[in-house]
Protein backbone atom coordinates (compact mmCIF):
# COMPACT_ATOMS: atom_id res chain seq x y z
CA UNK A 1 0.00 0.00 0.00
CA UNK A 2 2.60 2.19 0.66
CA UNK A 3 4.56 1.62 -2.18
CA UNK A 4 1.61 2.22 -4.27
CA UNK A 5 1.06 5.54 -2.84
CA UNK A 6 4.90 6.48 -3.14
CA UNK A 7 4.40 5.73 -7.23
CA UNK A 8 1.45 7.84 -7.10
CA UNK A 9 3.42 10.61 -5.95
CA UNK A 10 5.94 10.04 -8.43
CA UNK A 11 3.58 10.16 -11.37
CA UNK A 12 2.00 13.11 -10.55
CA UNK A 13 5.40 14.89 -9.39
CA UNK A 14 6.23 14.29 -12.73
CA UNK A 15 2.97 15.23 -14.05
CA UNK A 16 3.51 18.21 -12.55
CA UNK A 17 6.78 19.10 -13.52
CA UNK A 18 5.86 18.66 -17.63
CA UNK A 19 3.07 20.86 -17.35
CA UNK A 20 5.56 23.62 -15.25
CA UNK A 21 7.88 22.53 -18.30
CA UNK A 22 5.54 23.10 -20.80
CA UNK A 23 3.70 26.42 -19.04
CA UNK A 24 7.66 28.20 -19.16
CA UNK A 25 7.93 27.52 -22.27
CA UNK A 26 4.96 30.10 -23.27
CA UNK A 27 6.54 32.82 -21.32
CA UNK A 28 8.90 35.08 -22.77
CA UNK A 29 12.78 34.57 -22.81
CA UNK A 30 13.48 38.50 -23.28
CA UNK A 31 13.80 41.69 -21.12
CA UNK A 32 10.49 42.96 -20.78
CA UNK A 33 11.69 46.51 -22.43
CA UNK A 34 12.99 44.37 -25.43
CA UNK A 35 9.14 42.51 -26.00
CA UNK A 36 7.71 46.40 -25.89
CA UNK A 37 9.92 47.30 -28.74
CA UNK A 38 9.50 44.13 -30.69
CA UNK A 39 5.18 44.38 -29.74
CA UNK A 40 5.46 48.27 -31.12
CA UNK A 41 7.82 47.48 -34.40
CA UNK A 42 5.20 44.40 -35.00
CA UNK A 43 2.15 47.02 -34.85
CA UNK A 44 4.31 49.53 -37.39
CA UNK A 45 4.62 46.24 -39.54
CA UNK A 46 0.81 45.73 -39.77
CA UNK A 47 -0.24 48.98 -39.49
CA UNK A 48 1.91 50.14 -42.18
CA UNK A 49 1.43 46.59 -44.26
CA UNK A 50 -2.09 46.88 -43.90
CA UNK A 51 -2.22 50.45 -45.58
CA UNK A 52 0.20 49.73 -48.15
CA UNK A 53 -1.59 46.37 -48.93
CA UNK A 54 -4.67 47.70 -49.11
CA UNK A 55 -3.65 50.60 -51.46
CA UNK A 56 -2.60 47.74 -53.58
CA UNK A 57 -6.06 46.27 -53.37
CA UNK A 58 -7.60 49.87 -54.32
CA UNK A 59 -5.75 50.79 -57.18
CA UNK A 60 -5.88 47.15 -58.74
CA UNK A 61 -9.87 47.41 -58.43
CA UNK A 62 -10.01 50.98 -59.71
CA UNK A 63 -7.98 49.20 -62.83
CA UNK A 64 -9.77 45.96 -62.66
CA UNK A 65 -10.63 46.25 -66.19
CA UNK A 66 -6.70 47.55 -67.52
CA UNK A 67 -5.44 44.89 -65.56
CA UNK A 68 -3.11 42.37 -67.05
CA UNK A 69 -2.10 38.89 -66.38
CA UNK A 70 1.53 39.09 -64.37
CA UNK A 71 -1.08 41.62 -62.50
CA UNK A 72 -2.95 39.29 -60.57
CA UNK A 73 0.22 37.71 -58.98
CA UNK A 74 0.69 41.15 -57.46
CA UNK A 75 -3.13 40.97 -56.09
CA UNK A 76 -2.71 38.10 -54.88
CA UNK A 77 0.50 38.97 -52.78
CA UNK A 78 -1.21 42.15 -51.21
CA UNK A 79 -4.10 39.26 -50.34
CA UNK A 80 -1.66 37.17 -48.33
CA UNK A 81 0.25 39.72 -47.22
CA UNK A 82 -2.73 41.75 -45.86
CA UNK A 83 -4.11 38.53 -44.26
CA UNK A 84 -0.62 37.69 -42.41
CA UNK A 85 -1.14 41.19 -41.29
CA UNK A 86 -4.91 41.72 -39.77
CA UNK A 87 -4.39 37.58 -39.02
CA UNK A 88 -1.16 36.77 -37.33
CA UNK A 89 0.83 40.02 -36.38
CA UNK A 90 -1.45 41.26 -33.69
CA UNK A 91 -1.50 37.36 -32.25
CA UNK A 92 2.46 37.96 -31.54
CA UNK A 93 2.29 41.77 -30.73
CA UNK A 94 -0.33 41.16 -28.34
CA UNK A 95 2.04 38.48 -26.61
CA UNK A 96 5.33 40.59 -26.96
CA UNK A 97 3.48 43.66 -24.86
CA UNK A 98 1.93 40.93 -22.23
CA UNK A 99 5.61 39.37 -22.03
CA UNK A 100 4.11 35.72 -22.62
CA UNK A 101 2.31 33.80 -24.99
CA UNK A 102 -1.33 34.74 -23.98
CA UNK A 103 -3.82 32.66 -26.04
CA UNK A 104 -4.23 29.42 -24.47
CA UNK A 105 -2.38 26.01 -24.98
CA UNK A 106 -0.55 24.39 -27.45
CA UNK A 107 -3.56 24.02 -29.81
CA UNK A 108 -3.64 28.07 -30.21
CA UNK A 109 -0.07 28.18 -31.12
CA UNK A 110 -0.56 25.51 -33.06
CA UNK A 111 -3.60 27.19 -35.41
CA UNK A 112 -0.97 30.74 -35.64
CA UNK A 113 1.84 28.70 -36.62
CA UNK A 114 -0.41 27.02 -39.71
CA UNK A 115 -2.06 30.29 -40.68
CA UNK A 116 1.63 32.05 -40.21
CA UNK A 117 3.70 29.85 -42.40
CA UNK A 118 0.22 28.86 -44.78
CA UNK A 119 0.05 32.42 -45.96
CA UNK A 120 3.99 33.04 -45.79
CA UNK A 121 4.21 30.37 -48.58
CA UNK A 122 1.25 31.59 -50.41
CA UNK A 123 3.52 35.17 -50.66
CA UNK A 124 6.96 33.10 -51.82
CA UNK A 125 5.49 30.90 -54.05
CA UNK A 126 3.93 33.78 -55.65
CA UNK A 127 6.87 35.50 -55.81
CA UNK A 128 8.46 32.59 -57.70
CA UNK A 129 5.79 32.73 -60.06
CA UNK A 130 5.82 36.55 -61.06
CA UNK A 131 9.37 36.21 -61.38
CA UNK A 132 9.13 33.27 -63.55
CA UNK A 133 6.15 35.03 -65.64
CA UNK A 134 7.89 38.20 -66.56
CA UNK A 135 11.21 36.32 -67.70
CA UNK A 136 8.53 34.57 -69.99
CA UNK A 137 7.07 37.59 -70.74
CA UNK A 138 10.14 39.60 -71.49
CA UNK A 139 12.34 37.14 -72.73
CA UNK A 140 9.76 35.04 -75.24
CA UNK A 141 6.50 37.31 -76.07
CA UNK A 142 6.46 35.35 -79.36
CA UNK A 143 6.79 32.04 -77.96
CA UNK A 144 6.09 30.49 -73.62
CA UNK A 145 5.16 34.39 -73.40
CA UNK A 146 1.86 34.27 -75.49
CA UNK A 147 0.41 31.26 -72.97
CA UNK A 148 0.52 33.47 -69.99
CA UNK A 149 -3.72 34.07 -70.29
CA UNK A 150 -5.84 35.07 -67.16
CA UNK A 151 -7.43 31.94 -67.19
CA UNK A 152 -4.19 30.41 -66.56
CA UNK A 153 -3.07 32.89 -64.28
CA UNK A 154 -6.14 32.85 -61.99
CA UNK A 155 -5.14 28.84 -62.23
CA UNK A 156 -1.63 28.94 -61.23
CA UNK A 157 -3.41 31.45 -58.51
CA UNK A 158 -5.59 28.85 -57.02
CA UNK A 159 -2.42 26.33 -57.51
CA UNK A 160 -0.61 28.28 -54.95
CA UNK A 161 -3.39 28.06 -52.39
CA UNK A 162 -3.72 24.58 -52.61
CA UNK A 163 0.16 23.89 -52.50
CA UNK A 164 0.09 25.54 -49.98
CA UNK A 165 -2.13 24.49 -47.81
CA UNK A 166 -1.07 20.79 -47.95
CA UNK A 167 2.46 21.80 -47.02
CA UNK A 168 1.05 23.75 -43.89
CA UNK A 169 -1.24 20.71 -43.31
CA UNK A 170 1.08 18.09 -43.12
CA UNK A 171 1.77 18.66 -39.47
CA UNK A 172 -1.69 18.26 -38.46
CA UNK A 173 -1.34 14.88 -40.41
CA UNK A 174 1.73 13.92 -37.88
CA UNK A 175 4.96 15.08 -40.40
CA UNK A 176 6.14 17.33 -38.89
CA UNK A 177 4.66 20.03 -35.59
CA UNK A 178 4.16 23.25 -34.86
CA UNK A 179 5.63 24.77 -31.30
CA UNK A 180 6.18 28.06 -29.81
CA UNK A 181 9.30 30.10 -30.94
CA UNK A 182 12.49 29.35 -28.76
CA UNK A 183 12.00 32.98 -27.38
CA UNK A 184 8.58 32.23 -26.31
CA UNK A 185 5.99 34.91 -28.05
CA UNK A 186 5.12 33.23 -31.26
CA UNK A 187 4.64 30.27 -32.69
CA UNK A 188 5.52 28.45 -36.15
CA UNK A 189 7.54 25.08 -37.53
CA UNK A 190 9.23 23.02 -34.99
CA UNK A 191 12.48 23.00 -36.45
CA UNK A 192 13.91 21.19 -33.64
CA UNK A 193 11.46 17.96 -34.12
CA UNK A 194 13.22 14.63 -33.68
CA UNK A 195 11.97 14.17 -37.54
CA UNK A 196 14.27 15.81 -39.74
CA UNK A 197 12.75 14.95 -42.78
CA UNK A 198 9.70 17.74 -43.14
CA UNK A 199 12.55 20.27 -41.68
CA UNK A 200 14.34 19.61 -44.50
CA UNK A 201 11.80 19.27 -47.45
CA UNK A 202 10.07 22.14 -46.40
CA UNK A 203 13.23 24.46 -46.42
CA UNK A 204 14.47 23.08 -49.69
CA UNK A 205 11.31 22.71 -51.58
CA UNK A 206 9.49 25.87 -49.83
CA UNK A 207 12.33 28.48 -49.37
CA UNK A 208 16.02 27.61 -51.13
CA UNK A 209 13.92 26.98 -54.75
CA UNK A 210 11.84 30.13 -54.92
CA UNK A 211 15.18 31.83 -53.88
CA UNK A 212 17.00 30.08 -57.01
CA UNK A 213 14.05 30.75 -59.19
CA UNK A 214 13.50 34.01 -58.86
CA UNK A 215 17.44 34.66 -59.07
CA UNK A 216 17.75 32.50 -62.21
CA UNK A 217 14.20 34.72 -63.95
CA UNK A 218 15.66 38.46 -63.16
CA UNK A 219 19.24 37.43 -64.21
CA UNK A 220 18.03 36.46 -67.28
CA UNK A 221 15.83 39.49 -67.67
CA UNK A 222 18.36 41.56 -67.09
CA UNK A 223 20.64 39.73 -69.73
CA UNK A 224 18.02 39.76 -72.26
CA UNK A 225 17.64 43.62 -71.93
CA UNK A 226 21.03 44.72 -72.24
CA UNK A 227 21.50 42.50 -75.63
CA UNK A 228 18.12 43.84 -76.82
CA UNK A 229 19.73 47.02 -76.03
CA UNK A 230 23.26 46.69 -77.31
CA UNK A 231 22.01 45.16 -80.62
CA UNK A 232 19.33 48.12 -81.20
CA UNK A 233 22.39 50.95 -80.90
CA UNK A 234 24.12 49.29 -83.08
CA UNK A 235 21.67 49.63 -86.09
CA UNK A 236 20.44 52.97 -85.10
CA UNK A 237 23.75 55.21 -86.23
CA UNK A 238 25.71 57.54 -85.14
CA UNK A 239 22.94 60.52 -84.20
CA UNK A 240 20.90 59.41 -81.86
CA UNK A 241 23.43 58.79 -79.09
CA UNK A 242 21.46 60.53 -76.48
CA UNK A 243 18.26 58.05 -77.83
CA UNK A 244 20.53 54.96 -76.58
CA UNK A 245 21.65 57.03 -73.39
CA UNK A 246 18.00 57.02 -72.99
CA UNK A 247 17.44 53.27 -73.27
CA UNK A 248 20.97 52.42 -70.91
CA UNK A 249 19.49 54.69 -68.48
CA UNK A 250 16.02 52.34 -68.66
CA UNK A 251 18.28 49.42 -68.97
CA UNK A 252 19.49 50.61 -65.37
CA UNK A 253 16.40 50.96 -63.96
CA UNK A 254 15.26 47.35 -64.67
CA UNK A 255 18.71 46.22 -63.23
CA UNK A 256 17.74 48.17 -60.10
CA UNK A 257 14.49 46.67 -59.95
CA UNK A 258 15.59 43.20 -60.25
CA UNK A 259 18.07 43.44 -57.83
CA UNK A 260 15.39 44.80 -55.51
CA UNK A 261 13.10 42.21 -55.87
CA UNK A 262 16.15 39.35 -55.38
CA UNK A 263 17.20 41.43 -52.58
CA UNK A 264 13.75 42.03 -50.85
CA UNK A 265 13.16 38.73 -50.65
CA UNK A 266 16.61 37.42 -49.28
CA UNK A 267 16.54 40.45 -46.75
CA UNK A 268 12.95 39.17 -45.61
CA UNK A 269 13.54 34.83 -45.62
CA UNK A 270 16.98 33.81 -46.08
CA UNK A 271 17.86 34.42 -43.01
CA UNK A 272 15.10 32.87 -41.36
CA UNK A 273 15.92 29.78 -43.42
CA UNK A 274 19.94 29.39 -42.08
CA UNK A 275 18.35 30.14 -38.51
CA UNK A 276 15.86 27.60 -38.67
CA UNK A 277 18.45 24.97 -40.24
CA UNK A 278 20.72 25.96 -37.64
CA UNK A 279 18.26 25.00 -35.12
CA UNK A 280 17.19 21.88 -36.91
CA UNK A 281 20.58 20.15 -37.11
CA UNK A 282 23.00 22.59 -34.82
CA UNK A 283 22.39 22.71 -31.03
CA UNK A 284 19.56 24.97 -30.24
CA UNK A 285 21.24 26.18 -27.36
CA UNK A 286 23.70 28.00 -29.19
CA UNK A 287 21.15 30.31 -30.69
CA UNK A 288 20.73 33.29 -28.39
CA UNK A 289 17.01 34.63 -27.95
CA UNK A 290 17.44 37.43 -29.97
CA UNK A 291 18.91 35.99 -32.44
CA UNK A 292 15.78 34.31 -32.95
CA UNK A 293 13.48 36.46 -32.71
CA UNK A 294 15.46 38.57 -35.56
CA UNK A 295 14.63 36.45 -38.70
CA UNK A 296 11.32 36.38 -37.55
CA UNK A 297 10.33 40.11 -37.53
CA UNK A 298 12.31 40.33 -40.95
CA UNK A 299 10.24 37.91 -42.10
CA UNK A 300 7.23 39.64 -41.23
CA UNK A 301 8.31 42.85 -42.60
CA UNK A 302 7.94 41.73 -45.72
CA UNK A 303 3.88 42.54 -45.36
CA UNK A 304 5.48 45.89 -45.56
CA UNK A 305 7.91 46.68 -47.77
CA UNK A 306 6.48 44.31 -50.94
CA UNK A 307 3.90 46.87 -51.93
CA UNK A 308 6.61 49.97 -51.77
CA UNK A 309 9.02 47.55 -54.56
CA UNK A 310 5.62 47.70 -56.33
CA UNK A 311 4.61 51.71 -56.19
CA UNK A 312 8.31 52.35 -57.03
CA UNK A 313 8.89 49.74 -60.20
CA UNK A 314 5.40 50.28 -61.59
CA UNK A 315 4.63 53.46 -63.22
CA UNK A 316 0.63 52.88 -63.43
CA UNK A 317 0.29 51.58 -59.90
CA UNK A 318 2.51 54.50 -58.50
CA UNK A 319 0.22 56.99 -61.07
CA UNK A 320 -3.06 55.02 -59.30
CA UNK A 321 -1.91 55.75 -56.29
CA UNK A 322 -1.38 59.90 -56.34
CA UNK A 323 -4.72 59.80 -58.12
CA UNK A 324 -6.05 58.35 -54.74
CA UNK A 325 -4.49 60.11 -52.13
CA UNK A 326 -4.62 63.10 -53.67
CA UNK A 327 -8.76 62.11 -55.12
CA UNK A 328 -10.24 64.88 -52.31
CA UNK A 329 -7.61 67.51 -52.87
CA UNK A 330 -8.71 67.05 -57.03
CA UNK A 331 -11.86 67.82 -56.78
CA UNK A 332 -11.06 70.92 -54.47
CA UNK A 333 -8.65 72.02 -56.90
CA UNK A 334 -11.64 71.31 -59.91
CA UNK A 335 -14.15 73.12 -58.02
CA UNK A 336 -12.52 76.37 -57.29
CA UNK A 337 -11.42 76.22 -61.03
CA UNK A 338 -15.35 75.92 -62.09
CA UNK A 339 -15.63 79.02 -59.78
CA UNK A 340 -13.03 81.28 -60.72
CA UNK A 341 -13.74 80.55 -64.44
CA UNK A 342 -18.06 81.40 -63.48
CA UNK A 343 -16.63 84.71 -61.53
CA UNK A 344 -14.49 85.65 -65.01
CA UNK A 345 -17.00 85.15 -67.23
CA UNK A 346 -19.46 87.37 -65.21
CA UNK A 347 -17.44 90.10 -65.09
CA UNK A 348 -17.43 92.31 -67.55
CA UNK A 349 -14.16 94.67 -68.10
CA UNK A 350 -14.65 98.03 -68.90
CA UNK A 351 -12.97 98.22 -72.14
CA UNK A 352 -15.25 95.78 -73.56
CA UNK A 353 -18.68 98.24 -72.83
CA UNK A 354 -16.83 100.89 -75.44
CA UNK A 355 -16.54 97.80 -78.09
CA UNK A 356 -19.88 96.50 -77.21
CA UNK A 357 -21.32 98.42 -80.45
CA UNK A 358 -18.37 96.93 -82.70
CA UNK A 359 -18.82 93.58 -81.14
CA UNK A 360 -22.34 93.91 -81.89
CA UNK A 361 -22.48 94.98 -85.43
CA UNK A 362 -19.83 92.15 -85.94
CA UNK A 363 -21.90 89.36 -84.26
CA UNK A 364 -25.50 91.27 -86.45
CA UNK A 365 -22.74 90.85 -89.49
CA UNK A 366 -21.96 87.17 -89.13
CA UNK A 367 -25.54 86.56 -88.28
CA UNK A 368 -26.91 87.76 -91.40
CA UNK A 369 -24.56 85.60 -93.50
CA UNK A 370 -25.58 82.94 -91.78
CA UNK A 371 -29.16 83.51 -92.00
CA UNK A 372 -28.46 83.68 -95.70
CA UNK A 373 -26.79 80.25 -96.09
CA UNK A 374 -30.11 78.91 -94.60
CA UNK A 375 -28.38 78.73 -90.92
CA UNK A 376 -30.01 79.81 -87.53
CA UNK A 377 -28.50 81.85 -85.21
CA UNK A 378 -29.40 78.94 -82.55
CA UNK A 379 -28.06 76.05 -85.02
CA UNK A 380 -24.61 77.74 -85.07
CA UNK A 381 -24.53 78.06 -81.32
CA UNK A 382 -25.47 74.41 -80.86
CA UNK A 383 -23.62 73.15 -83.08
CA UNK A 384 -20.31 74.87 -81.67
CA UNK A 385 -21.80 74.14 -78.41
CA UNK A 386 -21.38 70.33 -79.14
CA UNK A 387 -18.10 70.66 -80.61
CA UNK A 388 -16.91 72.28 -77.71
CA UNK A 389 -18.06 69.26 -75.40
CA UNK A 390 -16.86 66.41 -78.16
CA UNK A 391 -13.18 68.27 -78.06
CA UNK A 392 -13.76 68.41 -74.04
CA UNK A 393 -14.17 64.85 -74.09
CA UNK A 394 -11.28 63.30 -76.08
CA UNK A 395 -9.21 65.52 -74.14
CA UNK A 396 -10.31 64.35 -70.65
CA UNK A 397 -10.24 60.02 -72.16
CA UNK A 398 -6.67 61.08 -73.42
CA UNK A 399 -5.46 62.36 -69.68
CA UNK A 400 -7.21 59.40 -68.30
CA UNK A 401 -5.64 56.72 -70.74
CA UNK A 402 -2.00 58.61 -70.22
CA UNK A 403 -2.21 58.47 -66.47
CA UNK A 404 -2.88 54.67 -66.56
């Protein structure tokens, strides 16, 4: 009897002890100062992602019908990137400013981590795909280039939901887990897992091949411009140097935004990746708690700065954008205009009562001659009337289509 009741004690000593174990393990590793600054820079992220984002979303809908394929992939990025933002980020914040993890057990973490890495590889995979898309686009309009259609494009769109989503729901299936970050405040893969295999599948096939990919589609955009370039100066002649200054300087500018694009997207994942292999098959112990916690917020950043690569690479989304912000102050400015120009032509200068009887015998002139060609003084007026609004017209569809 007694030694029954000494096992009891054991068992639930040790009962005890794992659930202390697993309880400490949701509270934060970090200075209390250093969660509030990583809780406010995680609110800038989604505050600021969120806006951008969701400019994104308004200027592609106020184009809905100018939109082209490679276009969508850049919806559909603001989509996930918005979601990670209004979904996960405040999960994290929240627990940064509260210095622990603060919703619940392991199946809370659990749902973050899926929705956290589900709509992180929606973005990258996406990614991939633009980048692979405009090399086709640039580099073989005649040929691969002529397949990219929107039905295909809304396909490859749905593709990228669906890969998704059975990468993040393998763990659920028992591959692989998710777990609380070492530092306590978030939650995502479990790179340590006893089960290397999903580690390392997931960080080829999900992060190290996008990477290549998109490196491999802007090099060879980049290539294909300059010896587009080099071969069109060399037909042209000798006086229209500053034409092919011109085109280098373009030339340039797609170099820039290449390398901005590759460079975005190593700043925000690769090194996420060598932290997360480093835990996987290093000694976790190693890693200091801020060091962690590093890769992560860079990772999330991303939300952010995506749509700015977007507003400053694309002329007509950049154009879209002014014409929102600035929609109010347009119509203030249009307004006064119609005003001013009312007030002008009531007013009446004084120099043109002394011509009124000139002016008068003129328009008495004109209007006999055109009473005597059979024409009304109220047909002429009309009729320039109308022309005046046709010409108004054109002009205001030509601003419109120039702007876009």
């Amino acid at each position: 009897m007694t030694t029954s009741v000494i096992m009891t004690m054991v068992l639930s000593t040790n009962n005890t002890d794992d659930a202390s174990r697993e309880n400490r393990k949701f509270i934060s590793k970090l200075l209390p100062i250093e969660d509030k600054v990583i809780g406010f820079v995680l609110v800038l992220i989604a505050a600021t992602g969120t806006v951008l984002n969701g400019l994104v979303l308004m200027t592609s809908y106020r184009r809905r019908n100018q939109l082209q394929p490679p276009e969508y992939y850049i919806v559909n990025v603001a989509i996930s990137d918005i979601s990670l933002c209004l979904i996960c980020v405040p999960w994290s914040a929240t627990s940064s400013f509260s210095h622990a993890w603060k919703f619940g057990n392991i199946a809370a973490c659990q749902i973050y981590g899926f929705f956290g890495f589900f709509f992180g590889l929606v973005n990258i995979t996406t990614l991939a795909i633009l980048s692979f898309v405009r090399y086709l686009k640039t580099c073989h309009p005649f040929g691969h280039g002529r397949s990219v259609t929107q039905k295909r494009t809304l396909q490859s769109i749905v593709g990228t939901y669906l890969y998704s989503l059975g990468w993040a729901a393998l763990p659920f299936a028992g591959w692989g887990n998710y777990d609380v970050e070492s530092y306590g405040t978030s939650c995502t893969i479990q790179w340590h897992h006893p089960n290397k295999s999903y580690v390392t599948t997931i960080t080829v096939v999900c992060i190290l091949i996008p990477i290549f990919i998109m490196m491999v589609s802007y090099a060879c955009i980049v290539l294909h411009k300059r010896k587009r370039t080099k071969q069109f100066n060399k037909y042209r002649g000798k006086k229209q140097k500053d034409k092919g200054k011109q085109g280098a300087l373009s030339d340039g500018r797609l170099t820039k935004m290449a390398l901005l694009m590759c460079a975005a997207f190593l700043v925000a994942w690769f090194p996420y990746a060598i932290v997360s292999l480093w835990t996987a098959y290093g000694d976790r112990s190693d890693i200091p708690y801020r060091l962690s916690a590093v890769p992560t917020i860079f990772a999330k950043s991303s939300t952010a700065y995506n749509p700015l690569v977007y507003f400053w690479t694309v002329k007509r989304y950049r154009l879209a954008a002014c014409d929102i912000i600035h929609c109010g102050r347009k119509k203030q400015q249009q307004q006064k205009k119609h005003l001013e120009q009312s007030r002008l032509l009531g007013k009446r200068s004084p120099g043109e009562d002394d011509n009124s009887g000139q002016e008068g015998s003129k328009t008495s002139h004109r209007t006999e001659s055109c009473s005597q060609n059979g024409l009304s003084d109220v047909t002429v007026i009309d009729t320039s009337r109308k022309i005046v609004i046709v010409i108004e017209n054109a002009v205001e569809n030509h601003t419109k289509e120039t702007s876009l």
